[in-house]
N, C-alpha and C. Protein backbone atom coordinates (compact mmCIF):
# COMPACT_ATOMS: atom_id res chain seq x y z
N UNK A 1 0.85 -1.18 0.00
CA UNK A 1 0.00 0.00 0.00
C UNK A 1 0.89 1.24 0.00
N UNK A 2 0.68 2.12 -0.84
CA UNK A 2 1.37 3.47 -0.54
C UNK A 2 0.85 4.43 0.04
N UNK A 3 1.96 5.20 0.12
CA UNK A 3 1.67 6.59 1.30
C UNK A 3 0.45 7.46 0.72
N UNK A 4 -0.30 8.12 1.24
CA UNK A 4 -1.21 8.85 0.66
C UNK A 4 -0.52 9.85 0.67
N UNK A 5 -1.60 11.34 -0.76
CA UNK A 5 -0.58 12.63 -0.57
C UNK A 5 -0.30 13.14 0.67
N UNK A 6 -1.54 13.32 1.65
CA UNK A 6 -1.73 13.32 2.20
C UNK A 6 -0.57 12.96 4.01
N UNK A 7 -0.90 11.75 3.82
CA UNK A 7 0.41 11.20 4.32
C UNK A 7 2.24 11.88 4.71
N UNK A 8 1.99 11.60 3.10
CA UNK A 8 3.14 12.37 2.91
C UNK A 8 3.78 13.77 3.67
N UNK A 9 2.39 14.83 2.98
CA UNK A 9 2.77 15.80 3.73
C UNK A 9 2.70 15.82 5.25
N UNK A 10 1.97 15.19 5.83
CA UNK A 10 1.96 15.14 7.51
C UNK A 10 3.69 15.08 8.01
N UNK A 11 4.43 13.62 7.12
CA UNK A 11 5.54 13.98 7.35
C UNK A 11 6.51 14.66 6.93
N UNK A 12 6.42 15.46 6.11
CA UNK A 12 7.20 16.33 5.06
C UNK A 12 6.97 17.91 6.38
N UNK A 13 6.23 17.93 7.00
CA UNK A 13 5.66 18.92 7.58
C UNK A 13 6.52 18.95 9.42
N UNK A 14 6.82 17.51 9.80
CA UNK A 14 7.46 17.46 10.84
C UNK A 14 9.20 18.11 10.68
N UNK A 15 9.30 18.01 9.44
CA UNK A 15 10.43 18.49 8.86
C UNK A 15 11.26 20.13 9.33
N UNK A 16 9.97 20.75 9.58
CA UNK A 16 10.34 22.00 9.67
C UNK A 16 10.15 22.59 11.16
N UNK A 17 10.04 21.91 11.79
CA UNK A 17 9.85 21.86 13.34
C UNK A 17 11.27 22.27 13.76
N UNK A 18 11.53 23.22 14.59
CA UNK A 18 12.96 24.21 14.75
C UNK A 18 13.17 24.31 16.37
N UNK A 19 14.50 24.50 17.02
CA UNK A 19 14.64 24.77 18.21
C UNK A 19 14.18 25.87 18.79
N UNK A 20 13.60 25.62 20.15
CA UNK A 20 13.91 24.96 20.84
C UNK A 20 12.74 23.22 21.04
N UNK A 21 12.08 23.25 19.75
CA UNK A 21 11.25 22.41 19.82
C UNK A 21 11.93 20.94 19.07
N UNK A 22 11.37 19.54 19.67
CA UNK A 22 12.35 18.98 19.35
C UNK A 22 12.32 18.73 17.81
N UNK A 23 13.60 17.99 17.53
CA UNK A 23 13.65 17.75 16.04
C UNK A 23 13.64 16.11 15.62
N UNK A 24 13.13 16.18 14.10
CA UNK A 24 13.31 14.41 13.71
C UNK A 24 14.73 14.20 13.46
N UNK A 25 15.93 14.85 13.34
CA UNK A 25 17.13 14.42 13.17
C UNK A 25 17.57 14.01 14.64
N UNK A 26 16.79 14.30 15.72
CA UNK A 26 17.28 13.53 16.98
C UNK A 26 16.84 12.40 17.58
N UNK A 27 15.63 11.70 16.30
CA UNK A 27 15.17 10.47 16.79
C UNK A 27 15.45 9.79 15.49
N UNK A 28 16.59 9.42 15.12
CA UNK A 28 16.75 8.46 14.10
C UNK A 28 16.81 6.87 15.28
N UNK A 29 16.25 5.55 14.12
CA UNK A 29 16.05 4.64 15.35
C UNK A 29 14.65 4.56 16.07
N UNK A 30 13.77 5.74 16.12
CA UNK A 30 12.63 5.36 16.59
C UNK A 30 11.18 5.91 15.83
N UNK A 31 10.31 5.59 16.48
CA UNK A 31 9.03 5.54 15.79
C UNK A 31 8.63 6.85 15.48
N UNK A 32 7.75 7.55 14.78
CA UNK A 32 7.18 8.52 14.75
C UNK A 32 6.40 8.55 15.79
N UNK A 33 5.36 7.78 16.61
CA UNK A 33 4.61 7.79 17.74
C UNK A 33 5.98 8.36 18.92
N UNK A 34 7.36 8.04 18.97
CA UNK A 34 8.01 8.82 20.08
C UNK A 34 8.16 9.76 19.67
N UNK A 35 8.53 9.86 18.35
CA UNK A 35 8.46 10.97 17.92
C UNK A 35 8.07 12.87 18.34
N UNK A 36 6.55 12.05 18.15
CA UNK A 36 5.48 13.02 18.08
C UNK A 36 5.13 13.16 19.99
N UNK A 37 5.09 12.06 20.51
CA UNK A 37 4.93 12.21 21.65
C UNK A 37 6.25 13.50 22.93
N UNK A 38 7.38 13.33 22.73
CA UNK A 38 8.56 13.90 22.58
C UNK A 38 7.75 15.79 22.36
N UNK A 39 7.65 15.68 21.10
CA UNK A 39 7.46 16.84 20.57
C UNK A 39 6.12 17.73 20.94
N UNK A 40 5.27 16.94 21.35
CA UNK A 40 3.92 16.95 21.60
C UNK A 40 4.15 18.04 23.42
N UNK A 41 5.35 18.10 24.36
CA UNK A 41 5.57 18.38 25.49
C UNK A 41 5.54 19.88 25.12
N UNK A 42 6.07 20.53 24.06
CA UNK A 42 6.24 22.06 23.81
C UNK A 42 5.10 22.86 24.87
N UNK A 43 5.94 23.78 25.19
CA UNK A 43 5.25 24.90 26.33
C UNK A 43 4.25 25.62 25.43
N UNK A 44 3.45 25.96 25.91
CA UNK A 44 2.12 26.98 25.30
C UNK A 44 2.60 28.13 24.76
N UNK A 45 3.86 28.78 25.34
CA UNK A 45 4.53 29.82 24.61
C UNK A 45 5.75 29.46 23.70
N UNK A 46 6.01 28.22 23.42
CA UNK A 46 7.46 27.88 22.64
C UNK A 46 6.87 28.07 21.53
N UNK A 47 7.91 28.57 20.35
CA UNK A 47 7.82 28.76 19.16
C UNK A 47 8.50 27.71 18.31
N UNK A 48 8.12 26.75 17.36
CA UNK A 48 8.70 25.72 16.84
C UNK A 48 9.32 26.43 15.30
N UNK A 49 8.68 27.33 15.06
CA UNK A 49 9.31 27.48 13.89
C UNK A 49 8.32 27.66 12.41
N UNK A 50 8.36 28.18 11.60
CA UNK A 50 8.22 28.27 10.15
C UNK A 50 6.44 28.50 10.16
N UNK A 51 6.66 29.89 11.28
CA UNK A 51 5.70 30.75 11.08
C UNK A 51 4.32 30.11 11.74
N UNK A 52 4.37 29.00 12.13
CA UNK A 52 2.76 28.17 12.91
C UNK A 52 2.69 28.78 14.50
N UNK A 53 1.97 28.34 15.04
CA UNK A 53 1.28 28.56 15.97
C UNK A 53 1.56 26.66 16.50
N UNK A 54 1.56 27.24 18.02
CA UNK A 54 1.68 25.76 18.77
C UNK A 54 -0.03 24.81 18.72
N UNK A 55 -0.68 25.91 18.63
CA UNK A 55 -2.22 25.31 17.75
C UNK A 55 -2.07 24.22 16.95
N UNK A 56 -1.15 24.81 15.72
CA UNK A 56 -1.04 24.27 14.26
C UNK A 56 -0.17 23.41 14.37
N UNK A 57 0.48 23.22 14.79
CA UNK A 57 1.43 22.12 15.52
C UNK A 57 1.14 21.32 16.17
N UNK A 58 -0.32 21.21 17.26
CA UNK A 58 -0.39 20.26 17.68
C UNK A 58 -1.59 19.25 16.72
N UNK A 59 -2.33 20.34 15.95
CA UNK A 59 -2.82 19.90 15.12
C UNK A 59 -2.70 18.48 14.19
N UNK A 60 -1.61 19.34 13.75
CA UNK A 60 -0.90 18.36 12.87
C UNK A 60 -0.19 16.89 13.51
N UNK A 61 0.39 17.05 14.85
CA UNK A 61 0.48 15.96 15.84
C UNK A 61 -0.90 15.36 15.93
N UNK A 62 -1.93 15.90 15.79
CA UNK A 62 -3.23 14.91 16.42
C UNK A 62 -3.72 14.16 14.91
N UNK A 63 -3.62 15.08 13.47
CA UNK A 63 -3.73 14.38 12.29
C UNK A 63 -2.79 13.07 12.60
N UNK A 64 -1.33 13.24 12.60
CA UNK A 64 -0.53 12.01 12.72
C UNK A 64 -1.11 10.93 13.39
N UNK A 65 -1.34 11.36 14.54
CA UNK A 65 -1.75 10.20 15.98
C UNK A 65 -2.83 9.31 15.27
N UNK A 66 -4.22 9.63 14.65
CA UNK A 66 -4.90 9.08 14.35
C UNK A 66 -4.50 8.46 13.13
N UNK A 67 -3.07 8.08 12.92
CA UNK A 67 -2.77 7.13 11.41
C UNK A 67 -1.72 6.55 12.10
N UNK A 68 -2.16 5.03 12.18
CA UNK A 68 -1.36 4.19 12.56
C UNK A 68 -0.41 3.74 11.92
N UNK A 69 -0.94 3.44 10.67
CA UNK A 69 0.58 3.47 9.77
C UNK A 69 1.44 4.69 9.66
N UNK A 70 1.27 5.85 9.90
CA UNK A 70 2.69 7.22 10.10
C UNK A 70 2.72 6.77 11.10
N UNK A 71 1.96 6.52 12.61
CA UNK A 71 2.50 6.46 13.76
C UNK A 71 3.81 5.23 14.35
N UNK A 72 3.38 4.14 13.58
CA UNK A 72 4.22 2.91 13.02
C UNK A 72 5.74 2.71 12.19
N UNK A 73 5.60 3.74 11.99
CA UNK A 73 6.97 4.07 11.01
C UNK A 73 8.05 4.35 11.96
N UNK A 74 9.26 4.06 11.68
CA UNK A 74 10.61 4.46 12.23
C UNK A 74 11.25 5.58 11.12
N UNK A 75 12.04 5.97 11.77
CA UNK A 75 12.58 7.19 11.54
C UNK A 75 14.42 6.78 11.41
N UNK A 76 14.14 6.33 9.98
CA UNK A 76 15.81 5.41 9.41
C UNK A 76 16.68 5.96 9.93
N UNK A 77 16.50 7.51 9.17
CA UNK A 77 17.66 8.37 8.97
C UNK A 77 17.65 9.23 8.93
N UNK A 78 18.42 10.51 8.87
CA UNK A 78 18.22 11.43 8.79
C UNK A 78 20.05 12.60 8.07
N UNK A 79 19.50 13.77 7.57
CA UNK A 79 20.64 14.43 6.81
C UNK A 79 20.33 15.85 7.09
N UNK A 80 21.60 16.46 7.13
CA UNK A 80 21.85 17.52 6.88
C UNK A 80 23.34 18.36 5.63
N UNK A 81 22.45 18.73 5.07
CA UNK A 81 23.17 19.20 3.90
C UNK A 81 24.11 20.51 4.51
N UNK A 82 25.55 19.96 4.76
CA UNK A 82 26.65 21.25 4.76
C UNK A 82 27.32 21.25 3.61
N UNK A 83 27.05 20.74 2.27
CA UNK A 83 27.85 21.35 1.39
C UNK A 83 27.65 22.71 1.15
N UNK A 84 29.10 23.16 0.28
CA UNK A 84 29.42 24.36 0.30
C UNK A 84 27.96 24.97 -1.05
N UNK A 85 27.07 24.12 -1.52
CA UNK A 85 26.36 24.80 -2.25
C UNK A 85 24.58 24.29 -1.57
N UNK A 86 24.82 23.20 -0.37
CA UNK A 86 23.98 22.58 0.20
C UNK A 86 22.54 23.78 0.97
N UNK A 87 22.68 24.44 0.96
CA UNK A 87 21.96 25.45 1.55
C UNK A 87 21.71 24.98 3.06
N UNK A 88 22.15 23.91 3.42
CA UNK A 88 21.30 23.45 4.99
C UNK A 88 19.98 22.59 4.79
N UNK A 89 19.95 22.09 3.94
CA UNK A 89 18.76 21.13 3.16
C UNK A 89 18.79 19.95 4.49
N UNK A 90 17.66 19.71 4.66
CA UNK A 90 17.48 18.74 5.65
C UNK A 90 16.41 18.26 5.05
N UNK A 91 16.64 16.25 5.07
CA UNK A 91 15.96 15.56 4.71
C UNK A 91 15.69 13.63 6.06
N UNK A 92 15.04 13.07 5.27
CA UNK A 92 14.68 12.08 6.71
C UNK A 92 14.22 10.54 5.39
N UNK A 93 14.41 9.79 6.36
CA UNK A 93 13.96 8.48 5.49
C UNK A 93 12.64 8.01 7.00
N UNK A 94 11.41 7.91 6.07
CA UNK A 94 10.52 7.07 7.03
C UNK A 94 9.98 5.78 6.35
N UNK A 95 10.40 4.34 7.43
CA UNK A 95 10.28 2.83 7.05
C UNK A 95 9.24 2.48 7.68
N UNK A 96 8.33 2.10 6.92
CA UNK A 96 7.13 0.99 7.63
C UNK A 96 7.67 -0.14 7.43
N UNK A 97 7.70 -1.29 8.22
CA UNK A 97 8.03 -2.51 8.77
C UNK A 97 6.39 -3.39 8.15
N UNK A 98 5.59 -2.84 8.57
CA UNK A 98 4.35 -3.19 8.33
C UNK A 98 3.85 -3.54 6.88
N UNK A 99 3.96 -2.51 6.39
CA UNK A 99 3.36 -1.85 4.86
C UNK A 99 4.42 -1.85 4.17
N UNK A 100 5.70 -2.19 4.83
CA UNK A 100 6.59 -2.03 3.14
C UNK A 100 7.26 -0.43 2.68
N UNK A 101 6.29 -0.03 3.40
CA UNK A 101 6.31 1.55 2.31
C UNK A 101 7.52 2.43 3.18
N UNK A 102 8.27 3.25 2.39
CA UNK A 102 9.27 3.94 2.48
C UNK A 102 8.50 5.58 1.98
N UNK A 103 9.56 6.33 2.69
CA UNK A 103 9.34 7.85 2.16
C UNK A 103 9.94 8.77 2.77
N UNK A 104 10.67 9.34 1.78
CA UNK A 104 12.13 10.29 1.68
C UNK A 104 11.58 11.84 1.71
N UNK A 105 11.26 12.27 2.67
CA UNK A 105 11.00 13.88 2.83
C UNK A 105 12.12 14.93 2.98
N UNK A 106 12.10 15.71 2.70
CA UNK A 106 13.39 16.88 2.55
C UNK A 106 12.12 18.33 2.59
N UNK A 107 13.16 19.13 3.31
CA UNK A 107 13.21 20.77 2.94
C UNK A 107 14.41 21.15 2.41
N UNK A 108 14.29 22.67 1.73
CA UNK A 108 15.80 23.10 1.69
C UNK A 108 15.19 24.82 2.11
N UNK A 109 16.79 25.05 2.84
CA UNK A 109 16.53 26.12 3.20
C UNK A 109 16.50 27.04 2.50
N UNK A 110 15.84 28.06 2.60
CA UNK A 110 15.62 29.16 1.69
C UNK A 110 17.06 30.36 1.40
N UNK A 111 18.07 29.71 1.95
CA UNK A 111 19.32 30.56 1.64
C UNK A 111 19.29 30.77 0.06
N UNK A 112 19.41 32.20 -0.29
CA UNK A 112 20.10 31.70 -1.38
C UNK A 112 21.53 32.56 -1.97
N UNK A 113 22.30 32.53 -3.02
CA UNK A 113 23.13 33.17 -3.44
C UNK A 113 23.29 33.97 -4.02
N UNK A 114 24.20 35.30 -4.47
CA UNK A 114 23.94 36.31 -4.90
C UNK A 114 25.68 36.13 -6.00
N UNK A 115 25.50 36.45 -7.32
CA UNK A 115 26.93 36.02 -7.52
C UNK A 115 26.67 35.89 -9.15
């Protein structure tokens, strides 16, 4: 079975989650359910990042929760792009064990060059 679009973006969306809130490059090795649970602790005033509201954030944690297959998934891997043309691109591998299904989400940062 594959990922829905849907799907997808739920985790394409954990992607951009910023300090001091936690991040998916610090749970490679475990599930999206610790994941999200982990992340789910943010204070009523912490700011995660890329303009949301801790509303919209938990939101999107409660879309996840109710999909057992995203919640089921491990969290392979994870990257950060320091090449010298890499912009800081951060990307993640998520494995269902279950379903088979794989899916490679990335951002890139909006740096860009002048030159």
């Amino acid at each position: 079975m594959a990922l829905s679009n849907e799907q997808l973006l739920l985790l394409n969306n954990l992607m951009y989650l910023q300090e001091p809130c936690q991040k998916v490059d610090n749970f490679e090795g475990k599930t999206v359910a610790e994941f999200i649970e982990a992340a789910s602790q943010m204070g009523e005033d912490t700011t995660c990042g890329s303009f949301m509201t801790n509303k919209d954030w938990r939101d999107i944690f409660q879309a996840i929760r109710q999909d057992d297959d995203l919640m089921n998934m491990t969290i392979a891997t994870t990257h950060r792009d320091y090449g010298e043309s890499g912009g800081g691109g951060r990307s993640a591998v998520f494995i269902s064990e279950t379903t088979g299904d794989a899916a490679v989400v990335f951002i890139r940062n909006g740096r860009r060059r002048m030159g």
